[in-house]
N, C-alpha and C. Protein backbone atom coordinates (compact mmCIF):
# COMPACT_ATOMS: atom_id res chain seq x y z
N UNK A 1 -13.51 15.81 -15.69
CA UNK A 1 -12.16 15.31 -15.55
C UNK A 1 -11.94 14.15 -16.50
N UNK A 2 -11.35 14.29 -17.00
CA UNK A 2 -10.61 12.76 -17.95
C UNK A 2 -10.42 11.40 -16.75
N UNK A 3 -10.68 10.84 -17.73
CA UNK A 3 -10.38 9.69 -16.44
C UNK A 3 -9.17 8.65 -17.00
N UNK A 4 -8.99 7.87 -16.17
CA UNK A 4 -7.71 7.24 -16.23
C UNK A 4 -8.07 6.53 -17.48
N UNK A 5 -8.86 5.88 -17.75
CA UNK A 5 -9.28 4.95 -19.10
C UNK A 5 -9.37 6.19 -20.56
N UNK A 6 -9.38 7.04 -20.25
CA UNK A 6 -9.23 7.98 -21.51
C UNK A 6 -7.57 8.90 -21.28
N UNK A 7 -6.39 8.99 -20.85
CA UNK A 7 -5.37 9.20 -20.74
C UNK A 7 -4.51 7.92 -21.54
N UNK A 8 -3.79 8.71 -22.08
CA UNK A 8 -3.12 7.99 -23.20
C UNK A 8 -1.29 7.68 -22.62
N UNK A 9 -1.35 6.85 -21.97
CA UNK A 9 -0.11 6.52 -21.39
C UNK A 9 0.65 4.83 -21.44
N UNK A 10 0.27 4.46 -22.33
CA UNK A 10 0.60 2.71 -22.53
C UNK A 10 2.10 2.82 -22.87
N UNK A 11 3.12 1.08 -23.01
CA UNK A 11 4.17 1.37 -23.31
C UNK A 11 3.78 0.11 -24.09
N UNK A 12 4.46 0.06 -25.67
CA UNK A 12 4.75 -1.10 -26.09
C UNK A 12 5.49 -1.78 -25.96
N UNK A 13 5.20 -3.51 -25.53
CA UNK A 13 6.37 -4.02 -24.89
C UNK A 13 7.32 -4.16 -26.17
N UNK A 14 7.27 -3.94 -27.72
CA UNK A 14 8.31 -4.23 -28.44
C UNK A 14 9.44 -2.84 -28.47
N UNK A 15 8.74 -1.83 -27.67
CA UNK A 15 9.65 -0.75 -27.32
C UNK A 15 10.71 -1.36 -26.37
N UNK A 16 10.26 -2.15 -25.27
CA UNK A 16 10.87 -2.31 -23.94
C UNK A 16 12.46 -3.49 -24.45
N UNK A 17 13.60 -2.81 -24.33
CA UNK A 17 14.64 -3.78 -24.68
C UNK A 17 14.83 -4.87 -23.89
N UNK A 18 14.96 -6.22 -24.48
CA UNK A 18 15.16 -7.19 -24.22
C UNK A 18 16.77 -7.43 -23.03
N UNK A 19 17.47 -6.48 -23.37
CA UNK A 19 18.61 -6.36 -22.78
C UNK A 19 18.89 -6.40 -21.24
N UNK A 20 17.44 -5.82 -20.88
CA UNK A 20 17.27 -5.72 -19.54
C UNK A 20 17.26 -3.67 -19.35
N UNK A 21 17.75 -3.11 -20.42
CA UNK A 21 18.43 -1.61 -20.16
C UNK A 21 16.82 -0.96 -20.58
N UNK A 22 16.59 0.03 -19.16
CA UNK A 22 15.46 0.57 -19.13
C UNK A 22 15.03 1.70 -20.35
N UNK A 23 13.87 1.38 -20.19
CA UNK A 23 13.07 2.47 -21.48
C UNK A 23 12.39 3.29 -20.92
N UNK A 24 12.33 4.56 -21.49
CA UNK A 24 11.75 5.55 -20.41
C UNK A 24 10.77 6.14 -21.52
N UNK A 25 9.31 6.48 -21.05
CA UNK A 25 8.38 7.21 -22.24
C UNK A 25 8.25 8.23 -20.81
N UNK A 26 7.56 9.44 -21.20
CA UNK A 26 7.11 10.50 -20.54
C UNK A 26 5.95 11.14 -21.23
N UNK A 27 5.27 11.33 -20.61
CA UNK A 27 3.53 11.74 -20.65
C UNK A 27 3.11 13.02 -19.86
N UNK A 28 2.51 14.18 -20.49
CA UNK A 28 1.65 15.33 -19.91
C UNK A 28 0.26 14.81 -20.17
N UNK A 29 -0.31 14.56 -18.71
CA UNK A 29 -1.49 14.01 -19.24
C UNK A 29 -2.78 14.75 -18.15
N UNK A 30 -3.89 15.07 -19.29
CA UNK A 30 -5.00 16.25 -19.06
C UNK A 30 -5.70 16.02 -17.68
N UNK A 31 -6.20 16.73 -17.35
CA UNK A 31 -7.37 16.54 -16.31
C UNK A 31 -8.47 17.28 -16.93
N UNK A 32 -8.77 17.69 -17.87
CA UNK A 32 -10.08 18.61 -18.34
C UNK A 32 -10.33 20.01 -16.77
N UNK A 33 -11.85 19.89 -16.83
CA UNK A 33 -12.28 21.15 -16.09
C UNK A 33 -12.51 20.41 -14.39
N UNK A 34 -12.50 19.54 -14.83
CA UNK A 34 -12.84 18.92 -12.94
C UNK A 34 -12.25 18.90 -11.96
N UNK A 35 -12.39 18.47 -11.09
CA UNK A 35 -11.59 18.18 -9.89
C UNK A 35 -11.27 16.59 -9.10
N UNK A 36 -10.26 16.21 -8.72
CA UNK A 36 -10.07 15.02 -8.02
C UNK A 36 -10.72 14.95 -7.30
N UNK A 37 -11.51 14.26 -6.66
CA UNK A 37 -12.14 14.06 -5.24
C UNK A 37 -11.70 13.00 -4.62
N UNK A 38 -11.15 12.96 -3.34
CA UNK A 38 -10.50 12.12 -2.39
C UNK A 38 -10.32 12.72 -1.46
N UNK A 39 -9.84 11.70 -0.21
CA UNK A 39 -9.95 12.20 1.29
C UNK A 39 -11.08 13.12 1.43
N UNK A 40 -12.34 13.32 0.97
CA UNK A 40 -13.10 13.97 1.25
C UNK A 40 -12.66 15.75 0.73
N UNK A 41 -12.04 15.87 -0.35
CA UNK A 41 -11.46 16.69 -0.36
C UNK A 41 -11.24 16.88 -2.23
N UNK A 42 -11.59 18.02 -2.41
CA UNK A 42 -11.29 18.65 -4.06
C UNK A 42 -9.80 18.88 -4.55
N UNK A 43 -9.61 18.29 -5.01
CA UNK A 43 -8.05 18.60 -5.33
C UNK A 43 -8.11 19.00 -6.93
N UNK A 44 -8.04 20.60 -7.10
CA UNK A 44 -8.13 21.39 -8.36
C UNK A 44 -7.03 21.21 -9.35
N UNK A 45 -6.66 20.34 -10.40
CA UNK A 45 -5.82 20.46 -11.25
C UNK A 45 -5.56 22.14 -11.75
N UNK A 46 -4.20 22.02 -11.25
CA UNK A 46 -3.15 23.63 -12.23
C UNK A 46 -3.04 23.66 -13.25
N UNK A 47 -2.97 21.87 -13.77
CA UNK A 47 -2.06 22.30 -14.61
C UNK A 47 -1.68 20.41 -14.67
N UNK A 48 -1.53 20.14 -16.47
CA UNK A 48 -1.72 18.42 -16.66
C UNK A 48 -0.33 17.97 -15.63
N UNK A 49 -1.31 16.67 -15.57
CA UNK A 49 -0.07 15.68 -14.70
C UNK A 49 1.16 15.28 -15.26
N UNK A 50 2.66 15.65 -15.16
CA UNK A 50 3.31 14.63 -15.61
C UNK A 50 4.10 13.34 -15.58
N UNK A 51 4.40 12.66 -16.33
CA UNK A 51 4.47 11.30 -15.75
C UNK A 51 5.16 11.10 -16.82
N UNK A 52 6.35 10.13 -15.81
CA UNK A 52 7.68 9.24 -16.73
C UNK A 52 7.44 7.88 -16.47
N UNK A 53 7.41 7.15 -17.06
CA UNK A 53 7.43 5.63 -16.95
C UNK A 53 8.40 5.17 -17.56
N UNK A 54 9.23 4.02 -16.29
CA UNK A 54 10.40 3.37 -17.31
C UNK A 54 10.58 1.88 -16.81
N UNK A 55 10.67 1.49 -17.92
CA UNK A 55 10.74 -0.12 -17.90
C UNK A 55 11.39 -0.88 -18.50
N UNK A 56 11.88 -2.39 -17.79
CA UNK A 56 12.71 -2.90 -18.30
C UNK A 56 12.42 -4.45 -17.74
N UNK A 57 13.26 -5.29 -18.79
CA UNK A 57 12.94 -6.72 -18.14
C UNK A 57 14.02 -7.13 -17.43
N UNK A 58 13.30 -8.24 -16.68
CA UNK A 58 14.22 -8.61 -15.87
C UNK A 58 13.58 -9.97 -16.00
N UNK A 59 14.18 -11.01 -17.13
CA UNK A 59 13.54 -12.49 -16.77
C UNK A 59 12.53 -12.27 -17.80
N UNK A 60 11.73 -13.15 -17.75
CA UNK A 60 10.34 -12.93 -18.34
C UNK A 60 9.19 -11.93 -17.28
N UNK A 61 9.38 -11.25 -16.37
CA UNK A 61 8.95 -10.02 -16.10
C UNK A 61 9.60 -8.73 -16.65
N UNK A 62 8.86 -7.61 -16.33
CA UNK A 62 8.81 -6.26 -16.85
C UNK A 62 8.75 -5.23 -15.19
N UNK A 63 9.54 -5.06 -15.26
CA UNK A 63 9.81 -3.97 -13.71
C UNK A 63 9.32 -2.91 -14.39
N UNK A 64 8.58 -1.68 -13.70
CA UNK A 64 7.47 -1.03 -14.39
C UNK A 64 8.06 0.33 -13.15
N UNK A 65 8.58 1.47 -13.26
CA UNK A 65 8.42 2.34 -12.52
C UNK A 65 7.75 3.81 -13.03
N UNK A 66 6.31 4.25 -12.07
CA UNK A 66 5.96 5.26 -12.23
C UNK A 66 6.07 6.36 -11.63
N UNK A 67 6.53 7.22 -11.98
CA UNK A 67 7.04 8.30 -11.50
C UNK A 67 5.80 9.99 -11.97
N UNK A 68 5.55 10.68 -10.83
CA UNK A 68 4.58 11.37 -11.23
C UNK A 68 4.73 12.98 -10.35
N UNK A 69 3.99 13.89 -11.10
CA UNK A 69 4.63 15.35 -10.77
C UNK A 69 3.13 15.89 -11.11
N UNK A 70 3.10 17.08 -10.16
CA UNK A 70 1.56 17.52 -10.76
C UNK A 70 1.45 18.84 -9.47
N UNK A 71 0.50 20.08 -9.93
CA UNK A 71 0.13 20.77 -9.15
C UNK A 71 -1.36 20.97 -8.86
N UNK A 72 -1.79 21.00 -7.90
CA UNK A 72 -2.91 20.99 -7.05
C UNK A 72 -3.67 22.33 -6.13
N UNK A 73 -4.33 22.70 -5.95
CA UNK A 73 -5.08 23.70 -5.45
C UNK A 73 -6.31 22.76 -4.77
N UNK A 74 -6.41 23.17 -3.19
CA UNK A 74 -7.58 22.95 -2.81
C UNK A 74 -7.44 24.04 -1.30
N UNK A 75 -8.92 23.54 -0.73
CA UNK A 75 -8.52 24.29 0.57
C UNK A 75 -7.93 24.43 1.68
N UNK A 76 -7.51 25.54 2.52
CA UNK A 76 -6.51 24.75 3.84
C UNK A 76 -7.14 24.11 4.59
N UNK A 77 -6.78 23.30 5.27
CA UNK A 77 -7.88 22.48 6.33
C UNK A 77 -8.51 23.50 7.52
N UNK A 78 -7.36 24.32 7.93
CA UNK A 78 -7.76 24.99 8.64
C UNK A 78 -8.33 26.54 8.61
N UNK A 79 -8.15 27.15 7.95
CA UNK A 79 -9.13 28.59 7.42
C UNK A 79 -9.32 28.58 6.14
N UNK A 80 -9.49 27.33 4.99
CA UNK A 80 -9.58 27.40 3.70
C UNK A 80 -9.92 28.07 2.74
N UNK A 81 -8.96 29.27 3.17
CA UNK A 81 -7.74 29.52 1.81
C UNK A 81 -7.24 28.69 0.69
N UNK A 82 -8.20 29.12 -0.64
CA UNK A 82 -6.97 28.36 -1.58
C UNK A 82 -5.98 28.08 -1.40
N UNK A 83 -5.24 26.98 -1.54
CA UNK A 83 -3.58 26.82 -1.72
C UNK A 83 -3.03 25.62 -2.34
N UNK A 84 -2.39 26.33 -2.96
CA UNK A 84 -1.58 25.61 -4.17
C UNK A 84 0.03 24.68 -3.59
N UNK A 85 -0.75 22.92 -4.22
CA UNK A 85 0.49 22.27 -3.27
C UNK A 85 0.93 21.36 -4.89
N UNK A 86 2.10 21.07 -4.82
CA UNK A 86 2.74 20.20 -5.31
C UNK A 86 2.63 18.75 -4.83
N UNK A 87 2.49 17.55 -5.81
CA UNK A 87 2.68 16.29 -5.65
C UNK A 87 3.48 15.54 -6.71
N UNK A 88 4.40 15.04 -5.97
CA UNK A 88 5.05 13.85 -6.52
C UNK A 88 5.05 12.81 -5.80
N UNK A 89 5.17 11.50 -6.76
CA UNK A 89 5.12 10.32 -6.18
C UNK A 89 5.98 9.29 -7.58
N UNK A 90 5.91 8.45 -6.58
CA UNK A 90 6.40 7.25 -7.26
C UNK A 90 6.06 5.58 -7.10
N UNK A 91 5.58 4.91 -7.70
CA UNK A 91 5.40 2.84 -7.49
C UNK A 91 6.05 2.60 -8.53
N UNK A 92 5.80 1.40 -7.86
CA UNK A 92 6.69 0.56 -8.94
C UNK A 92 5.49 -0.81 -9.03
N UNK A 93 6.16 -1.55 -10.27
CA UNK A 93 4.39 -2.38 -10.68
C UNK A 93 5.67 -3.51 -11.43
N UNK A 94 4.81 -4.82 -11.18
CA UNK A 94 6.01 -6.20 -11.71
C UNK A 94 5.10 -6.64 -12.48
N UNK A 95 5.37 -6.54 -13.65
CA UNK A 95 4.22 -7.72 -14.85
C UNK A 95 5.04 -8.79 -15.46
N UNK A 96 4.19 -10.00 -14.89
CA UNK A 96 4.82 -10.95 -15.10
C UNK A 96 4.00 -11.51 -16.29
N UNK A 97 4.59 -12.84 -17.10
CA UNK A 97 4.03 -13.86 -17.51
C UNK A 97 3.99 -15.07 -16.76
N UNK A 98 4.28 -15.31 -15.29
CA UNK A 98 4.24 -16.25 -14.79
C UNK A 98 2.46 -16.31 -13.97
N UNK A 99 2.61 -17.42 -13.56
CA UNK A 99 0.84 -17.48 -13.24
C UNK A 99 -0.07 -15.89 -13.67
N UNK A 100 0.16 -16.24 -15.02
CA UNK A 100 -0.59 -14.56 -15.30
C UNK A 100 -2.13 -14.89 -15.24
N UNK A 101 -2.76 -15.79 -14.43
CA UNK A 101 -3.93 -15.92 -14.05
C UNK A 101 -4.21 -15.04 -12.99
N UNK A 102 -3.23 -14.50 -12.15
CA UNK A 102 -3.40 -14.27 -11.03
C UNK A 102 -3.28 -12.37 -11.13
N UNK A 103 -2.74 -11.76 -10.04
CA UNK A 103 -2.27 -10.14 -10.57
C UNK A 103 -2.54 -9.69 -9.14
N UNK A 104 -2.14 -8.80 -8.99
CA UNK A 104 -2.39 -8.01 -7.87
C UNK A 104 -1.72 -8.13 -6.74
N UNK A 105 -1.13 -9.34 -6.52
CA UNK A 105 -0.71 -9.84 -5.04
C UNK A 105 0.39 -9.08 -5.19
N UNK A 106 0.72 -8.46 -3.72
CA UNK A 106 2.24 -7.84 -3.69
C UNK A 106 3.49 -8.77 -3.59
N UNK A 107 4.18 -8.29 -3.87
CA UNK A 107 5.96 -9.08 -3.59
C UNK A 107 6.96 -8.40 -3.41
N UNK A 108 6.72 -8.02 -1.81
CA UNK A 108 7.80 -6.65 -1.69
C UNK A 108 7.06 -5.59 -1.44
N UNK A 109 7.97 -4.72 -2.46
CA UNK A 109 7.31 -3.42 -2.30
C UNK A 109 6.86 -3.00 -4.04
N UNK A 110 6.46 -4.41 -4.39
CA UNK A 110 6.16 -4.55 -6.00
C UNK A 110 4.43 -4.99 -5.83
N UNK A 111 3.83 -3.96 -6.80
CA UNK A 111 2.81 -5.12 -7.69
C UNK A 111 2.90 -5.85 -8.23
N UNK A 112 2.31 -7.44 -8.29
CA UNK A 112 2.39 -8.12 -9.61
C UNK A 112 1.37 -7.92 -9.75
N UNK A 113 1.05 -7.98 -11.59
CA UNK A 113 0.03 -8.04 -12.11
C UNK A 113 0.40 -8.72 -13.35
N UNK A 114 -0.17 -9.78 -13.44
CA UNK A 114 -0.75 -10.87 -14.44
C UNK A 114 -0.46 -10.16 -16.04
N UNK A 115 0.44 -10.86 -16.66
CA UNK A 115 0.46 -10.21 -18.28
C UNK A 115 -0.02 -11.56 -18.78
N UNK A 116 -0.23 -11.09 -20.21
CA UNK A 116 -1.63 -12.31 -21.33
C UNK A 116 -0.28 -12.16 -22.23
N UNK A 117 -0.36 -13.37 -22.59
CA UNK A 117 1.20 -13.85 -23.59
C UNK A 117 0.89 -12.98 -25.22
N UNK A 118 -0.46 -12.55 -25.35
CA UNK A 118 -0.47 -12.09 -26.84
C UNK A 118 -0.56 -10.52 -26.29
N UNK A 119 -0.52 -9.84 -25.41
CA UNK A 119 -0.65 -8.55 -24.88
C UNK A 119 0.61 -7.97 -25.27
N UNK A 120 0.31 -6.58 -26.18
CA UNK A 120 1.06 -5.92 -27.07
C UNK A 120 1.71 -4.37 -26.11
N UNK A 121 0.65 -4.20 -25.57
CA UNK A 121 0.78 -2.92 -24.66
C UNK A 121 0.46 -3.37 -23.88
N UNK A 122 1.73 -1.87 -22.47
CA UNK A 122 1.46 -2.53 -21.16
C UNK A 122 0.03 -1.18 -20.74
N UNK A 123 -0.99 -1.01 -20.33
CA UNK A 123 -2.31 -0.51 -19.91
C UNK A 123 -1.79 0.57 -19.16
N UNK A 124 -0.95 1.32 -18.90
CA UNK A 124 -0.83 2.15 -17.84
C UNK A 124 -1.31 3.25 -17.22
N UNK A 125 -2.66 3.76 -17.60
CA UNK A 125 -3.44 4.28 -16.82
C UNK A 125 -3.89 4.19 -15.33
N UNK A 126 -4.28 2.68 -14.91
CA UNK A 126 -4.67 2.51 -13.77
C UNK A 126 -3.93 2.75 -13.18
N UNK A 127 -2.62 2.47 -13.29
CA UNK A 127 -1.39 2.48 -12.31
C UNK A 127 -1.14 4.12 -12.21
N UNK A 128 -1.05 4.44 -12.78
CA UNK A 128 -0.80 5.97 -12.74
C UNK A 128 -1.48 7.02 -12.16
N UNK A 129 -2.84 6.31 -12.16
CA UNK A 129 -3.96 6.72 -10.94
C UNK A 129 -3.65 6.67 -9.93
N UNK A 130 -3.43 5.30 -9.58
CA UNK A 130 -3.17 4.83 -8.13
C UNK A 130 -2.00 5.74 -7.60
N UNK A 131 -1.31 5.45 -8.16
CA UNK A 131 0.11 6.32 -7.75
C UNK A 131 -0.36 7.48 -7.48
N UNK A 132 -0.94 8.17 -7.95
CA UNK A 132 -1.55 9.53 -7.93
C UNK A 132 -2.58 9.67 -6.71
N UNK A 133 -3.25 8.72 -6.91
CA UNK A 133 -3.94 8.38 -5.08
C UNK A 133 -3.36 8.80 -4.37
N UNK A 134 -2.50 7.62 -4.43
CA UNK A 134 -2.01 7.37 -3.09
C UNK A 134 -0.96 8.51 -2.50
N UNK A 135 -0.98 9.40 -3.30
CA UNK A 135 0.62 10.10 -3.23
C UNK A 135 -0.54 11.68 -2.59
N UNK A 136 -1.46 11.86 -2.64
CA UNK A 136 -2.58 12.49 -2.36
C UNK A 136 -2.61 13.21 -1.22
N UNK A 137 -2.00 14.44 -0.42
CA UNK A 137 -2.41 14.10 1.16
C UNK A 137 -3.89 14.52 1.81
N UNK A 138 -3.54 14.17 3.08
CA UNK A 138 -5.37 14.25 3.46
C UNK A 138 -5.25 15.42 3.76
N UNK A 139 -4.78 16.47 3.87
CA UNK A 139 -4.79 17.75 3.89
C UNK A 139 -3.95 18.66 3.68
N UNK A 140 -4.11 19.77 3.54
CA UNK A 140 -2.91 20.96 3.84
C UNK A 140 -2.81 22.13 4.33
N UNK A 141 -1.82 22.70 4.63
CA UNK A 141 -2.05 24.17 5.28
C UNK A 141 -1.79 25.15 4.12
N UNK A 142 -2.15 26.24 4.18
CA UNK A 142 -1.74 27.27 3.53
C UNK A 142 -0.58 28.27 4.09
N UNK A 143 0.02 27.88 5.42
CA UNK A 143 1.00 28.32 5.53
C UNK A 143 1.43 27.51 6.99
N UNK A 144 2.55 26.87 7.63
CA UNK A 144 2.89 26.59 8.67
C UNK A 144 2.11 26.86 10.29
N UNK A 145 1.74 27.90 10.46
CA UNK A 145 1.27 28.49 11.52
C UNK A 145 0.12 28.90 11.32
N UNK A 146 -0.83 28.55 10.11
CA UNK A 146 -1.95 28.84 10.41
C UNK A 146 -2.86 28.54 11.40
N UNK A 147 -3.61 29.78 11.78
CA UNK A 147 -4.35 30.19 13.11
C UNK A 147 -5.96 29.46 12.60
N UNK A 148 -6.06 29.31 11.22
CA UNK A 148 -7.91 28.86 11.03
C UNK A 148 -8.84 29.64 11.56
N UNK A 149 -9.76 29.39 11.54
CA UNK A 149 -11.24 30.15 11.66
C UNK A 149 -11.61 30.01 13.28
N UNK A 150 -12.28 30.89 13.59
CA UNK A 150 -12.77 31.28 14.63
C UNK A 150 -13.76 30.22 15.08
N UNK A 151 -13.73 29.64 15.93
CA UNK A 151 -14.82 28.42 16.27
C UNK A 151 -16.06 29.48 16.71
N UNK A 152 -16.13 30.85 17.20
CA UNK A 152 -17.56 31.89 17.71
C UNK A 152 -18.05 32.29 16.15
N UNK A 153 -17.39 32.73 15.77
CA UNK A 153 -17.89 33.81 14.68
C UNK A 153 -17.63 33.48 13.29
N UNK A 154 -16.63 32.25 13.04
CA UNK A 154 -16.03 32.33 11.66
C UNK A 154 -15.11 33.09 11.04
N UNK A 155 -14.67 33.81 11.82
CA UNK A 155 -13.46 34.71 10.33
C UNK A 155 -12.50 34.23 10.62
N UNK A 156 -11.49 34.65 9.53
CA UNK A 156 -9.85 34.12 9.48
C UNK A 156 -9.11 34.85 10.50
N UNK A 157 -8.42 33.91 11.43
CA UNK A 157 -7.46 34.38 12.55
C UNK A 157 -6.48 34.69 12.03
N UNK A 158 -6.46 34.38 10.60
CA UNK A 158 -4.94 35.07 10.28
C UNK A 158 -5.02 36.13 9.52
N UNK A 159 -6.44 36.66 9.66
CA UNK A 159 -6.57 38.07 8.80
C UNK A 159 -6.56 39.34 9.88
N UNK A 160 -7.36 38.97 10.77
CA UNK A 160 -7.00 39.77 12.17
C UNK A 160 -7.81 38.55 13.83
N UNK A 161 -7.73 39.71 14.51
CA UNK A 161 -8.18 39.08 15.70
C UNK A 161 -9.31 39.60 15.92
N UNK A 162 -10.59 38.46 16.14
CA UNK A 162 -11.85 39.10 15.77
C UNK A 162 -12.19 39.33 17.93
N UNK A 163 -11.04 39.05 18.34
CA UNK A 163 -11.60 38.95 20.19
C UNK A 163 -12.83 38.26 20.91
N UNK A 164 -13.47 37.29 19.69
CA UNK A 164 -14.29 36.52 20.70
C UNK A 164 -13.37 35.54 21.76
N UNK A 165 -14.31 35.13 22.81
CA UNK A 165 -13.76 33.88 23.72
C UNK A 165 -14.19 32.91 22.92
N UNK A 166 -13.52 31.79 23.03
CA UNK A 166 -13.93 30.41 22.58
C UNK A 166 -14.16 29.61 23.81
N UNK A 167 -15.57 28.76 24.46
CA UNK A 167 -15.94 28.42 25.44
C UNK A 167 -15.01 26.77 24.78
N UNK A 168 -13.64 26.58 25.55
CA UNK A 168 -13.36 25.30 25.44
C UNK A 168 -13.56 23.93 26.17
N UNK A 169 -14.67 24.43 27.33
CA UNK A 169 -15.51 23.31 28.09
C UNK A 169 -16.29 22.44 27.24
N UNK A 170 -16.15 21.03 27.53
CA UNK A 170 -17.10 20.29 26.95
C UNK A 170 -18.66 20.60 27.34
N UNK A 171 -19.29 20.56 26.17
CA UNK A 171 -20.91 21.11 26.45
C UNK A 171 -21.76 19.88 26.77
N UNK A 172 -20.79 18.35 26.90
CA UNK A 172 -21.62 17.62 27.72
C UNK A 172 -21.59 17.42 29.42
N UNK A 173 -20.27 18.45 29.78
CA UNK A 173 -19.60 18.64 31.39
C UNK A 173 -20.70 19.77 31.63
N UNK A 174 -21.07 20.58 31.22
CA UNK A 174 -22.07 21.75 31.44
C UNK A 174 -22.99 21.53 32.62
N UNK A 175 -23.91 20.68 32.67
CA UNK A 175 -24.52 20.09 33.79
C UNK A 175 -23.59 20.29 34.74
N UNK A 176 -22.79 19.06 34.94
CA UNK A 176 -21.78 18.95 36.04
C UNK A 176 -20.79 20.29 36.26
N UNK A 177 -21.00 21.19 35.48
CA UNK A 177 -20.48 22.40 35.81
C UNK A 177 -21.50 23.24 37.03
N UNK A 178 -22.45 23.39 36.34
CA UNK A 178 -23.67 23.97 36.76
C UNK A 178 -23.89 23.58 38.46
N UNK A 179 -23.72 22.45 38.50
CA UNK A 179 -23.97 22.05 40.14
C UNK A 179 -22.91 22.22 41.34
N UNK A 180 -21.85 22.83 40.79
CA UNK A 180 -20.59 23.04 41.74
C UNK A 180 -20.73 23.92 41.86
């Protein structure tokens, strides 16, 4: 997988108008042959991520919004079946020159992060990750009503009905079953 430090997504701030009126770049950006791993879970790139970033000042900050689109394949949680899900997401990120010692602390529903007064480009990889994190879910179905796997035997309940019982007694009540 490409990683965020090799994706080519920066904005130059001499692009970004002084006016305050937003600048928008847009990026298709690779994932190679790998897979995401998060939530304990493979999330198969379809197909490159895309991503609009647009920015503008406001003051001696830079309001930073990332915006992101991408398709995904992993398994259903519950009878895992391939299935192919869509993600979009969106943050937003505040780069300031004010205490640019500092970075990270939220304000709102903003990142700040610390800009360096000779810094030519804004880095936007990491952020575009994150966003991509976070926008991630911890699972999915492959269809609304999926039935999942057989807790006796394993096969797909939604391929047929394999007629085992499923013993839904706790197997630490068993004892205390046993003596009544």
């Amino acid at each position: 997988m490409s990683s965020p430090e090799e994706w080519a997504c920066g904005i130059l701030l001499s692009s970004i108008h002084k006016s305050g009126e937003p600048h928008e770049e847009r990026f298709e950006l690779p994932f190679g042959d790998a897979a995401v791993s998060y939530w304990g879970q493979d999330y198969t790139p379809l197909a490159p991520l895309s991503v609009r970033i647009t920015a503008n000042y406001a003051r001696d900050d830079i309001v930073t919004r990332v915006s992101l689109s991408g398709r995904f394949s992993l398994p259903c949680s519950r009878c895992l079946a391939e299935t192919s899900i869509a993600i979009e997401g969106e943050m937003r990120y505040l780069f300031t020159l004010r205490n640019s010692g500092g970075g990270g602390a939220p304000d709102g529903d903003l990142d700040v992060i610390g800009l360096d007064r000779f810094q030519a480009e804004l880095e936007m990889p990491p952020y575009v990750w994150e966003t991509l994190i976070l926008n991630l879910p911890e699972g999915v179905l492959c269809r609304e009503d999926c039935k999942g796997l057989c807790p006796v035997c394993g096969s797909d309940r939604n391929a047929r009905d394999c007629g085992c019982v499923a013993d839904d007694s706790d197997p630490r009540l068993r004892i205390l079953k046993s003596l009544l």
